[in-house]
C-alpha atoms as a PDB file:
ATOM      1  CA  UNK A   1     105.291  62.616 133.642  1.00  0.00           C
ATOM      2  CA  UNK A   2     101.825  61.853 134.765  1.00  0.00           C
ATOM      3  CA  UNK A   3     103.008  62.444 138.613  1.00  0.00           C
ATOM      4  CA  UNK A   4     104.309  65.807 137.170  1.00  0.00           C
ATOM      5  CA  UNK A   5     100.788  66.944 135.605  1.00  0.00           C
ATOM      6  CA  UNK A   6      98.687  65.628 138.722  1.00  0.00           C
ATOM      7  CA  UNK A   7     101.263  67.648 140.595  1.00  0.00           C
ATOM      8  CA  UNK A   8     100.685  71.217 139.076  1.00  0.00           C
ATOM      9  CA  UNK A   9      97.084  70.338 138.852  1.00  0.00           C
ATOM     10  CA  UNK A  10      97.206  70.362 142.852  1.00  0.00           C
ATOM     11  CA  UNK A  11      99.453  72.576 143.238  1.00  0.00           C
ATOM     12  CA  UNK A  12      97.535  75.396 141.063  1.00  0.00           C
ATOM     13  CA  UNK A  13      93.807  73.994 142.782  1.00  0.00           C
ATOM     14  CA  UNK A  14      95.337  75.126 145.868  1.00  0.00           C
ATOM     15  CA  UNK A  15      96.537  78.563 145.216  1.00  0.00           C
ATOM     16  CA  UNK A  16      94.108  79.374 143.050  1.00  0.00           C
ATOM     17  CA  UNK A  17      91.573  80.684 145.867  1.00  0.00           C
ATOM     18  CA  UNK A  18      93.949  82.760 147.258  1.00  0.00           C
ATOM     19  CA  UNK A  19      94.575  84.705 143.539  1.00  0.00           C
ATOM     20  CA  UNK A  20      92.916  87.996 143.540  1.00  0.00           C
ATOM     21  CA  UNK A  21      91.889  90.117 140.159  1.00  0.00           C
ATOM     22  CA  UNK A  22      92.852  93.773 139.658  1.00  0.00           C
ATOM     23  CA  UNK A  23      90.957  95.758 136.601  1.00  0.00           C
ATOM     24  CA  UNK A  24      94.484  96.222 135.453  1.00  0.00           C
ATOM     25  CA  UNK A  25      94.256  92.220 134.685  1.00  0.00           C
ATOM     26  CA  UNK A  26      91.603  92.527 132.906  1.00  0.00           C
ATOM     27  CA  UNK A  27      92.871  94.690 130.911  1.00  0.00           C
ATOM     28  CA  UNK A  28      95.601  92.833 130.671  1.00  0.00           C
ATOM     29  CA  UNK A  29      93.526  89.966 129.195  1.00  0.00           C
ATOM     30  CA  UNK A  30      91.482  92.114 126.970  1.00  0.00           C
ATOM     31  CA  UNK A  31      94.110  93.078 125.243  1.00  0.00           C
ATOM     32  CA  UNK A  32      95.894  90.011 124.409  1.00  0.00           C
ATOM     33  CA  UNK A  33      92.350  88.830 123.237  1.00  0.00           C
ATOM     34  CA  UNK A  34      91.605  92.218 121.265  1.00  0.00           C
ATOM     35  CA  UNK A  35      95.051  91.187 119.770  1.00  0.00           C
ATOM     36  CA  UNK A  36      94.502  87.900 119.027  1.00  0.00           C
ATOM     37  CA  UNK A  37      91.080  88.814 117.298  1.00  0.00           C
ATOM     38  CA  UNK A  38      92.794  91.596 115.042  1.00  0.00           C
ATOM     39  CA  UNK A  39      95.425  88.796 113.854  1.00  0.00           C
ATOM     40  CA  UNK A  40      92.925  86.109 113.014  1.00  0.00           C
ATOM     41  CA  UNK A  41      90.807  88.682 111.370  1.00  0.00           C
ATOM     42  CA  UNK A  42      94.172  89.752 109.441  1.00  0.00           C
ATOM     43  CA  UNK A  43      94.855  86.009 108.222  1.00  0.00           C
ATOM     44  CA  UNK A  44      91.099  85.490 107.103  1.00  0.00           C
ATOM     45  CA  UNK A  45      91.672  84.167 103.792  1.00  0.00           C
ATOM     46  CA  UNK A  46      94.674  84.209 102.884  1.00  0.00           C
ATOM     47  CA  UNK A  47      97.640  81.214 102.750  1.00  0.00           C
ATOM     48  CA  UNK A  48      98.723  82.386 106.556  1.00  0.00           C
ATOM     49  CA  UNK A  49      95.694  80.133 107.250  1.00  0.00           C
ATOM     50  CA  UNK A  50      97.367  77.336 106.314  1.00  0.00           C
ATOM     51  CA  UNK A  51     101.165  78.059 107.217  1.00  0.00           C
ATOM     52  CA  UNK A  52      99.826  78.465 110.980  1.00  0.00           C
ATOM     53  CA  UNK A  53      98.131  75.157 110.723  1.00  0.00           C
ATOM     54  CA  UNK A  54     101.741  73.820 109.167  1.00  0.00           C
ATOM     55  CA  UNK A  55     103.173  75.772 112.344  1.00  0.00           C
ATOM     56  CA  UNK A  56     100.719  73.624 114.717  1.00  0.00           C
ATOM     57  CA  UNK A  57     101.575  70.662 113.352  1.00  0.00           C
ATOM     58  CA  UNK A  58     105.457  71.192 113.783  1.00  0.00           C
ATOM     59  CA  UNK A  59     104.412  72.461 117.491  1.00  0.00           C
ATOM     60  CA  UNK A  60     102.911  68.924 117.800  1.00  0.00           C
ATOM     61  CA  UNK A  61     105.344  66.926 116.398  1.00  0.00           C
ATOM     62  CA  UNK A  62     108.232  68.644 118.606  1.00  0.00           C
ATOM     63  CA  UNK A  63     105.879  67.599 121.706  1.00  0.00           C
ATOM     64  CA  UNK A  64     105.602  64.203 120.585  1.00  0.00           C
ATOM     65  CA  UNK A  65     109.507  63.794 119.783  1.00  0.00           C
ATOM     66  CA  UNK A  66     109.952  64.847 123.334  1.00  0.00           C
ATOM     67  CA  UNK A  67     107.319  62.368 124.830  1.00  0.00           C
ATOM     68  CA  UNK A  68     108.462  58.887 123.153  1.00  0.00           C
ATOM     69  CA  UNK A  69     112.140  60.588 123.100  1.00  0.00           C
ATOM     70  CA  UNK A  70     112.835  61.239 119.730  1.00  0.00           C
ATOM     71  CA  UNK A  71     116.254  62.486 120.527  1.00  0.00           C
ATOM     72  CA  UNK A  72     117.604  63.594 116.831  1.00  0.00           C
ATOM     73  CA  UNK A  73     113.982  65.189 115.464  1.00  0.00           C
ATOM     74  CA  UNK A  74     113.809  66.711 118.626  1.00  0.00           C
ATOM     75  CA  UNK A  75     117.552  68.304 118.285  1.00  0.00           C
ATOM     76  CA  UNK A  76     116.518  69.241 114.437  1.00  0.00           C
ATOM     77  CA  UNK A  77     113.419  71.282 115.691  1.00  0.00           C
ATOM     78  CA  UNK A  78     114.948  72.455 118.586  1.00  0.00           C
ATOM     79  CA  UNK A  79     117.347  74.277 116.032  1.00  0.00           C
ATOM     80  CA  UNK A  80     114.496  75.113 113.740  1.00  0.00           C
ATOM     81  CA  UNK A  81     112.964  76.770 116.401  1.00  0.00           C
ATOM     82  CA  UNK A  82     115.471  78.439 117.595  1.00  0.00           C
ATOM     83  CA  UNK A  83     115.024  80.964 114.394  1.00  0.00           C
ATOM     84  CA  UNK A  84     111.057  81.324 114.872  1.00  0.00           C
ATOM     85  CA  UNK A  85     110.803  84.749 115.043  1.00  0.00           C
ATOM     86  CA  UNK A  86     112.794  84.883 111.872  1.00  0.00           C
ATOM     87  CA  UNK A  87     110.390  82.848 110.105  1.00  0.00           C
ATOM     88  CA  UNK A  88     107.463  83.586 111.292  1.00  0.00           C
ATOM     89  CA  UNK A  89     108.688  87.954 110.353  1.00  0.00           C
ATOM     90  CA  UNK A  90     109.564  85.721 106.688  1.00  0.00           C
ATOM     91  CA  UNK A  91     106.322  83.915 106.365  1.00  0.00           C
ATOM     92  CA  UNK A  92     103.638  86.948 107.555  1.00  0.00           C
ATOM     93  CA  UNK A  93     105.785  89.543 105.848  1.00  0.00           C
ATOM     94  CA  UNK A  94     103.249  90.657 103.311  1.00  0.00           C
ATOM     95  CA  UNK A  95     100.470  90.432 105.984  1.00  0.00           C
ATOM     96  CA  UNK A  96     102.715  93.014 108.430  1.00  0.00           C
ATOM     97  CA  UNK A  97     103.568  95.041 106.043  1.00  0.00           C
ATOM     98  CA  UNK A  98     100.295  95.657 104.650  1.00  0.00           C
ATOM     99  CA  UNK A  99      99.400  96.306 108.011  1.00  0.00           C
ATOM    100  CA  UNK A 100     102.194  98.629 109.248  1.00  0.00           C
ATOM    101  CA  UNK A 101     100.997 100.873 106.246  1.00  0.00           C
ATOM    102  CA  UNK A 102      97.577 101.250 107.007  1.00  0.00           C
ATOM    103  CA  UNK A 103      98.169 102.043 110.878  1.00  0.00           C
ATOM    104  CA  UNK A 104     100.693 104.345 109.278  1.00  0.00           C
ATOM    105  CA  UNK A 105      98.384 106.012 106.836  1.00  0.00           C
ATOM    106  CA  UNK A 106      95.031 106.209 108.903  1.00  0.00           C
ATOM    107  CA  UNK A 107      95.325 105.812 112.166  1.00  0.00           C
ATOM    108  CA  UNK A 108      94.127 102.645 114.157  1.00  0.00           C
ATOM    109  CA  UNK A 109      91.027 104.142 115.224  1.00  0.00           C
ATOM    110  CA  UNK A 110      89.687 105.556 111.823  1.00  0.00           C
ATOM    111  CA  UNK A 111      91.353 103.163 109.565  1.00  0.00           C
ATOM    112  CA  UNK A 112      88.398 101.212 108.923  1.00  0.00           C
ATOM    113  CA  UNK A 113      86.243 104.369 108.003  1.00  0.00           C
ATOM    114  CA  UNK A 114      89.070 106.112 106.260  1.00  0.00           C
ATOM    115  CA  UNK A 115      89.826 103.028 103.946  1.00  0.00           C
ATOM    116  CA  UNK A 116      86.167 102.294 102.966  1.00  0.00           C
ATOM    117  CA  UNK A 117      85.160 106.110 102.215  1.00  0.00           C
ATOM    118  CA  UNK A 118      88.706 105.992  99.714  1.00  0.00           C
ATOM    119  CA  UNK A 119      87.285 103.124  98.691  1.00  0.00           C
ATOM    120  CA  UNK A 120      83.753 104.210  97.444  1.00  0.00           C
ATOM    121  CA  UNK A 121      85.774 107.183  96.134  1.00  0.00           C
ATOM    122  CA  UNK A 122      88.002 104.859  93.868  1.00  0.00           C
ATOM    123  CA  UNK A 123      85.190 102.923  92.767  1.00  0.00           C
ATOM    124  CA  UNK A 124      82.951 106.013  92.038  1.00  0.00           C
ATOM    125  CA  UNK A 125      85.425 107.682  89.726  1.00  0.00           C
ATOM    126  CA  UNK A 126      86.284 104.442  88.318  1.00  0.00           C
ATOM    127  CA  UNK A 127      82.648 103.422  87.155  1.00  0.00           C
ATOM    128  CA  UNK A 128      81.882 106.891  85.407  1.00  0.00           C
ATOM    129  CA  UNK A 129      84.921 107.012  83.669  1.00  0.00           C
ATOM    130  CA  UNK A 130      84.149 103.730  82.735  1.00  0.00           C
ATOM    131  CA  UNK A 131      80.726 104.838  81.879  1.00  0.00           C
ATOM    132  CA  UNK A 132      81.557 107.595  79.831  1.00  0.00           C
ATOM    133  CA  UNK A 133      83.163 105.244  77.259  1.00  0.00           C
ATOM    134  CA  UNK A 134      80.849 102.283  77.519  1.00  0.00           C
ATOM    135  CA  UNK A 135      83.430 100.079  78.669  1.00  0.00           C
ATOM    136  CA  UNK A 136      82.238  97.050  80.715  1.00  0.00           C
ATOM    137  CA  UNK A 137      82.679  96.071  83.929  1.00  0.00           C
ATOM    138  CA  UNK A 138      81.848  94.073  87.295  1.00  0.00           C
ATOM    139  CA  UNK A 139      83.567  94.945  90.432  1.00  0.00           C
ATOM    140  CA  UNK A 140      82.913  92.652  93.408  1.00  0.00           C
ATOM    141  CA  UNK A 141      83.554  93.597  96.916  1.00  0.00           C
ATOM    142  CA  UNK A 142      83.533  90.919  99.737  1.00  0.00           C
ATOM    143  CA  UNK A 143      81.351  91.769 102.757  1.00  0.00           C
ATOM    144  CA  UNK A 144      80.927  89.191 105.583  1.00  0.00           C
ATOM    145  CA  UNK A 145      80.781  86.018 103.382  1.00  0.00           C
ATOM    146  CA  UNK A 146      84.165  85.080 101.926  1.00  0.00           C
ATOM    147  CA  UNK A 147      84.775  84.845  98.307  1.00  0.00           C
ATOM    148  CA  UNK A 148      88.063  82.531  98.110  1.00  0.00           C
ATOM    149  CA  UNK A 149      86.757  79.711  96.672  1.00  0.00           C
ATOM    150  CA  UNK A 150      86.236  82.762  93.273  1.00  0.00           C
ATOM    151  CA  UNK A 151      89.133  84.701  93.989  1.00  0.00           C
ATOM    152  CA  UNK A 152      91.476  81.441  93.456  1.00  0.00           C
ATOM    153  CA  UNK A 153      89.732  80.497  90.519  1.00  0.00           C
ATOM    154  CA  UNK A 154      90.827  83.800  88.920  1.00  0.00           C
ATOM    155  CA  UNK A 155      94.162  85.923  88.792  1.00  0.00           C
ATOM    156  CA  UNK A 156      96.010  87.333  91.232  1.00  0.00           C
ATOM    157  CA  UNK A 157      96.372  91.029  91.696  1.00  0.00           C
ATOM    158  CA  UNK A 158      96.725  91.881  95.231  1.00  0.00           C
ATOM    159  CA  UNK A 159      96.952  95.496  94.674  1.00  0.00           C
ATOM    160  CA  UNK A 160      95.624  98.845  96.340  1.00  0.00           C
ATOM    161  CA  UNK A 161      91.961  99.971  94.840  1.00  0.00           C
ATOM    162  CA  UNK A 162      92.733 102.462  92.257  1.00  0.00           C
ATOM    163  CA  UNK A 163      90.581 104.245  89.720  1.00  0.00           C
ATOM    164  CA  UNK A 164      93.522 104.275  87.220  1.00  0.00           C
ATOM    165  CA  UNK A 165      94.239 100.540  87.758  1.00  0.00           C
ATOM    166  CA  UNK A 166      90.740  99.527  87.606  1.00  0.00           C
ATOM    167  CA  UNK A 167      90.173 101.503  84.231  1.00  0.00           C
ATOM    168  CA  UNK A 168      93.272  99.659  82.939  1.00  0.00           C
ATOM    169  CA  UNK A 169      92.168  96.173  83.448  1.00  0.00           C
ATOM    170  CA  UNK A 170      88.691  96.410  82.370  1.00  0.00           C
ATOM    171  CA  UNK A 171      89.992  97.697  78.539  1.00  0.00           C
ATOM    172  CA  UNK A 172      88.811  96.040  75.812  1.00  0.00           C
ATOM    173  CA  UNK A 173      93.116  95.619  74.863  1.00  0.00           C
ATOM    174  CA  UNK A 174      93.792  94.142  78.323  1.00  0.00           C
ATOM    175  CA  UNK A 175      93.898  90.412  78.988  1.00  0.00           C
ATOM    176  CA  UNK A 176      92.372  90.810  82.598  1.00  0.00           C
ATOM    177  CA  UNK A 177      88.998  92.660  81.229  1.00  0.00           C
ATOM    178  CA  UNK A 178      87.097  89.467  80.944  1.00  0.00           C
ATOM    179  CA  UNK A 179      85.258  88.307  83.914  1.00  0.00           C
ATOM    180  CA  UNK A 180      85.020  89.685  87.300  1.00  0.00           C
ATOM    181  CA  UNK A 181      87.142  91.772  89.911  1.00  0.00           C
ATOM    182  CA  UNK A 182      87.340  90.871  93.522  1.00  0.00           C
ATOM    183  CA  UNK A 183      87.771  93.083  95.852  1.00  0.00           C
ATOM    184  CA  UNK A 184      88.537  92.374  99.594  1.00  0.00           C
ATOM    185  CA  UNK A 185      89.993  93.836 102.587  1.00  0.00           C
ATOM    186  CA  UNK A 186      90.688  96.959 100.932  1.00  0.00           C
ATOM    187  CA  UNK A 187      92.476  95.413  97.975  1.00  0.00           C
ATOM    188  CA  UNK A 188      92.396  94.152  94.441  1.00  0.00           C
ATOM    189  CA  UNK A 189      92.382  90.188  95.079  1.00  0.00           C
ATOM    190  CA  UNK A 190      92.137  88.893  91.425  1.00  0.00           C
ATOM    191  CA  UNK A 191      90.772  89.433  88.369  1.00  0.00           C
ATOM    192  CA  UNK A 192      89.358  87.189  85.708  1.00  0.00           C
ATOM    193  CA  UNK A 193      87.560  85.526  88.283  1.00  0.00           C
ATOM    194  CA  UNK A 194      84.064  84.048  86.492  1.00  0.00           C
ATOM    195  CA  UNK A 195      81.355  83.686  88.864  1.00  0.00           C
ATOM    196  CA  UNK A 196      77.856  81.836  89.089  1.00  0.00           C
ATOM    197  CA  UNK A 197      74.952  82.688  86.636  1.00  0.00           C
ATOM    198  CA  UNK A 198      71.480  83.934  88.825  1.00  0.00           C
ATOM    199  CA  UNK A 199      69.344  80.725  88.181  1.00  0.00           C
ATOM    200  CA  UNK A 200      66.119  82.535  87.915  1.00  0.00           C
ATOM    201  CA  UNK A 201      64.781  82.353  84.054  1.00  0.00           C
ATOM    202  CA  UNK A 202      62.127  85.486  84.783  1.00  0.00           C
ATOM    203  CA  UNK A 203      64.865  88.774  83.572  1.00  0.00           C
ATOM    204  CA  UNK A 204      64.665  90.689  81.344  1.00  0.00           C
ATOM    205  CA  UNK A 205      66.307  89.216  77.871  1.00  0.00           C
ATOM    206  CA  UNK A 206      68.460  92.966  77.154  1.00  0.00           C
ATOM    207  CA  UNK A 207      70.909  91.405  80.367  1.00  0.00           C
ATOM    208  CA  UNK A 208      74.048  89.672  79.730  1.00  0.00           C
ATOM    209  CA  UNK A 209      76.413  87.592  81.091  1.00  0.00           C
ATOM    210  CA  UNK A 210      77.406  91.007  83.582  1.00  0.00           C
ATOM    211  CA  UNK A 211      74.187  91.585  84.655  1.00  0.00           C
ATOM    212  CA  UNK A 212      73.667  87.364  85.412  1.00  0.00           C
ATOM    213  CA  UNK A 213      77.328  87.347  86.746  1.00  0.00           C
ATOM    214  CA  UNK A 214      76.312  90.258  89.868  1.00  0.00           C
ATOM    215  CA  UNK A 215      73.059  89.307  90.502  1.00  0.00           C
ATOM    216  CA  UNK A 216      74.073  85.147  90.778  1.00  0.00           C
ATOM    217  CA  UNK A 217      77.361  86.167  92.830  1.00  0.00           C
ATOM    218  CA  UNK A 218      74.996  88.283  95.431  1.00  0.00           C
ATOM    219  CA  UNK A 219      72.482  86.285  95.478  1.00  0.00           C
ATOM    220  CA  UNK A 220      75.011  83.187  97.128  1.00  0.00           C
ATOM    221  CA  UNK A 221      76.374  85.716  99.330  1.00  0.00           C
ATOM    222  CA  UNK A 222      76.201  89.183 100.933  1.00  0.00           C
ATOM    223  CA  UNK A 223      78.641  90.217  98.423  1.00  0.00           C
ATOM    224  CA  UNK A 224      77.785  93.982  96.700  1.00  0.00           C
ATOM    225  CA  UNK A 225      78.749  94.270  93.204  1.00  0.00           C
ATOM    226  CA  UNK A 226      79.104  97.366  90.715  1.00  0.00           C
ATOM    227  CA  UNK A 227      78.345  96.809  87.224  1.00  0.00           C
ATOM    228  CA  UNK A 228      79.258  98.817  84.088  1.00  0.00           C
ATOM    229  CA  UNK A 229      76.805  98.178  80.750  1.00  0.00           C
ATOM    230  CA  UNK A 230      78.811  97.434  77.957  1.00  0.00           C
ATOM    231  CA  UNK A 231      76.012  98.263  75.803  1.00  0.00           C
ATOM    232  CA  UNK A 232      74.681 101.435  77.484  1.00  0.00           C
ATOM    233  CA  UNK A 233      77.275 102.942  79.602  1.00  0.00           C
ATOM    234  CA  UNK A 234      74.808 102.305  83.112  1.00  0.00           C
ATOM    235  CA  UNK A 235      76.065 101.813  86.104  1.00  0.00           C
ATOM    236  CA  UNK A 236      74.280  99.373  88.447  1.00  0.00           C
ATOM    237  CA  UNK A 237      74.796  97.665  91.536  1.00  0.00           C
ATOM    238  CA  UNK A 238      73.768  94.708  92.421  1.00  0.00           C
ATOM    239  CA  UNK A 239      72.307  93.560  96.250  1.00  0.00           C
ATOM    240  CA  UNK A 240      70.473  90.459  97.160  1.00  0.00           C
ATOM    241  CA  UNK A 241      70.375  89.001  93.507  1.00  0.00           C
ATOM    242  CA  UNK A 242      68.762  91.548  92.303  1.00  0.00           C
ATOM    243  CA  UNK A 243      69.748  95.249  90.164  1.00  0.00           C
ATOM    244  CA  UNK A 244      69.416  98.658  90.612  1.00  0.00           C
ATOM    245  CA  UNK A 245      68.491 100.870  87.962  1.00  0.00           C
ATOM    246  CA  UNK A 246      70.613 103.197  86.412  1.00  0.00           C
ATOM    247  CA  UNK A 247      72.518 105.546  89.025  1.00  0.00           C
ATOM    248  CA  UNK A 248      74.396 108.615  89.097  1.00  0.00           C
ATOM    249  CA  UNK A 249      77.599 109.209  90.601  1.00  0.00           C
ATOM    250  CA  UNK A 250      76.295 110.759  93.343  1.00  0.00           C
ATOM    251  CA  UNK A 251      73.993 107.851  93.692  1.00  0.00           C
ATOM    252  CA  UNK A 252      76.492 105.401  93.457  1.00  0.00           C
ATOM    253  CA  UNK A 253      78.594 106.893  96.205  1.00  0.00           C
ATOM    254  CA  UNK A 254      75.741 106.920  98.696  1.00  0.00           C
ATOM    255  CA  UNK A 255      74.276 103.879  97.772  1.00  0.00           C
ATOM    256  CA  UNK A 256      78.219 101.962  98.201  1.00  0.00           C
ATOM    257  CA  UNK A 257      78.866 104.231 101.566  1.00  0.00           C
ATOM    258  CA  UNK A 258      75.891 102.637 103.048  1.00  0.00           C
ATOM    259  CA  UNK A 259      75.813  99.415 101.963  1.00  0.00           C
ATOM    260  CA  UNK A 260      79.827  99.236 102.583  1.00  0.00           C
ATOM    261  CA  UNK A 261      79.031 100.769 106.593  1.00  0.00           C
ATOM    262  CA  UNK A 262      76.115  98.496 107.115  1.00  0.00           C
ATOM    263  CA  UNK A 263      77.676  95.355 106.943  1.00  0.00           C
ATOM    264  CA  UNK A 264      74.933  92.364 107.909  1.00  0.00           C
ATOM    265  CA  UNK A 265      76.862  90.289 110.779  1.00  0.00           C
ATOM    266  CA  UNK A 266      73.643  87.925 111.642  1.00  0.00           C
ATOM    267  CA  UNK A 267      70.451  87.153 110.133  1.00  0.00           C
ATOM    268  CA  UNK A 268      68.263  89.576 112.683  1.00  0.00           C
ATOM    269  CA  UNK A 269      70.014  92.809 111.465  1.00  0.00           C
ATOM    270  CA  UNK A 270      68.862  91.965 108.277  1.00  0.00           C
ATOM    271  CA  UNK A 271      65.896  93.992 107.757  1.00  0.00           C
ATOM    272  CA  UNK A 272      67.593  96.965 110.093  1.00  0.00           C
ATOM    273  CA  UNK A 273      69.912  96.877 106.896  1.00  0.00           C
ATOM    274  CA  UNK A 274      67.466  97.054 104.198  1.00  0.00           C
ATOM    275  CA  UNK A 275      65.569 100.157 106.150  1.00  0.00           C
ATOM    276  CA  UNK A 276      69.491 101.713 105.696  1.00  0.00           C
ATOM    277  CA  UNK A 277      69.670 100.677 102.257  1.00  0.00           C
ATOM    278  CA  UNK A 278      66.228 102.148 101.165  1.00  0.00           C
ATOM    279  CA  UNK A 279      67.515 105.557 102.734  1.00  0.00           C
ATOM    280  CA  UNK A 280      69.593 106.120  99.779  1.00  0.00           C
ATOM    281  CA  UNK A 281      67.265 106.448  97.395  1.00  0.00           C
ATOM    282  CA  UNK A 282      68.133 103.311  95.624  1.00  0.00           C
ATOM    283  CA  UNK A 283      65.653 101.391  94.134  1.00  0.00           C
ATOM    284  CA  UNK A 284      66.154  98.047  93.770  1.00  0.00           C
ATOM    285  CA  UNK A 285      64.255  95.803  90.526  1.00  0.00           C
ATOM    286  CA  UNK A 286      64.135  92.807  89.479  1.00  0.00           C
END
């Protein structure tokens, strides 16, 4: 086996020099890798993570069969991989699915944009109806830092963003209107998910738990929340750990276009985003 390896080693040192690259190679390659980014980028998150480590592991264990000759596990996963396209359509099915229907309904180039401006739209409409009859709320939506470790500890929704569905599970009648909504990749993750208390002691006494939930969950993370007074019917949102005032609709929407667009990917766009986020007019308290 080792004479085998040594072998293509030499054999692949020698015609190497003699390979030549066309740009229709690299193309070739930047696609695969544009592909492979868009999949891992899909999977963020969710259990897919761990059924393609359970796939790698299987991958491994065939390779080792074969190597100390493992004659009847290699037959049985010989067999099991003989339906792997099968599976893995079975395993990712939600994954493809959900995104088959977004190619379908935006378009690959303006999907992002499209979703997140439906997005705002839904969450808009949902916090002044929500307003209007002083029901509570806190919406959370996952930027760049993930939020699983929250979104398990509450339930699972994994639905589209609706005004309609958010209005129905933040009802005083519903069982789901307690705690928190998480909201990533375009979807409802959970609900009932109860999140960190801000640790600071200097706020104003007139906040509750709502106020202490958004302002100690973005204060951990780059998270943005939107928060609905139970008491007064105002709509905040919440950046940084700290509060807005009360906004308008037509506050709200700019405010959660811009700070939705202007994601923070590093540390040195940082301030570049809070120059964006002052833009809209938003002032932001303690």
């Amino acid at each position: 086996m080792q004479v085998d390896i040594f072998s293509l080693v030499s054999d692949f040192s020698r015609t190497s020099g003699n390979l030549k690259l066309s740009w229709t190679d690299l193309v070739d390659v930047l696609v695969v890798a544009l592909v492979i980014y868009w999949v891992l980028k899909l999977i963020k998150g969710t259990f897919a993570v761990q059924m393609i480590v359970g796939v790698f592991l299987l991958l491994g264990v065939s390779v080792v069969s074969k190597w100390v000759h493992l004659r009847t596990v290699s037959m049985l996963l010989a067999n099991f991989w003989g339906f792997g396209l099968l599976i893995i359509l079975i395993i990712f099915q939600p994954e493809i699915r959900r995104t088959l229907a977004q190619i379908g309904r935006y378009g690959l180039m303006r999907g992002k944009k499209a979703q997140q401006t439906e997005l705002v739209e839904e969450l808009v409409n949902a916090a002044t109806a929500l307003s209007q009859t002083k029901t509570g709320a806190l919406v959370v939506i996952e930027r760049n830092t993930g939020l699983r470790s929250h979104i398990e500890n509450g339930f699972p929704v994994r639905a589209v963003v609706t005004s309609p569905l958010l209005r129905a599970i933040f009802q005083k009648t519903s069982p789901l209107h307690d705690g928190a909504v998480i909201i990533t990749g375009g979807e409802i993750a959970c609900a009932v998910s109860f999140l960190p208390l801000i640790r600071s002691r200097d706020l104003d006494m007139s906040y509750g738990s709502r106020h202490r939930a958004a302002m100690g969950i973005t204060e951990d993370t780059d998270a943005i929340a939107v928060l609905v007074s139970e008491e007064t019917g105002d709509v905040h949102i919440s950046a940084n750990g700290k509060l807005t005032k009360s906004m308008k609709p037509d506050q709200l929407r700019t405010a959660l276009g811009t700070l939705l667009v202007s994601r923070r990917t590093s540390r040195g766009k940082r301030s570049a985003r809070m120059i964006r986020e002052k833009k809209t007019n938003v002032s932001i308290v303690e």
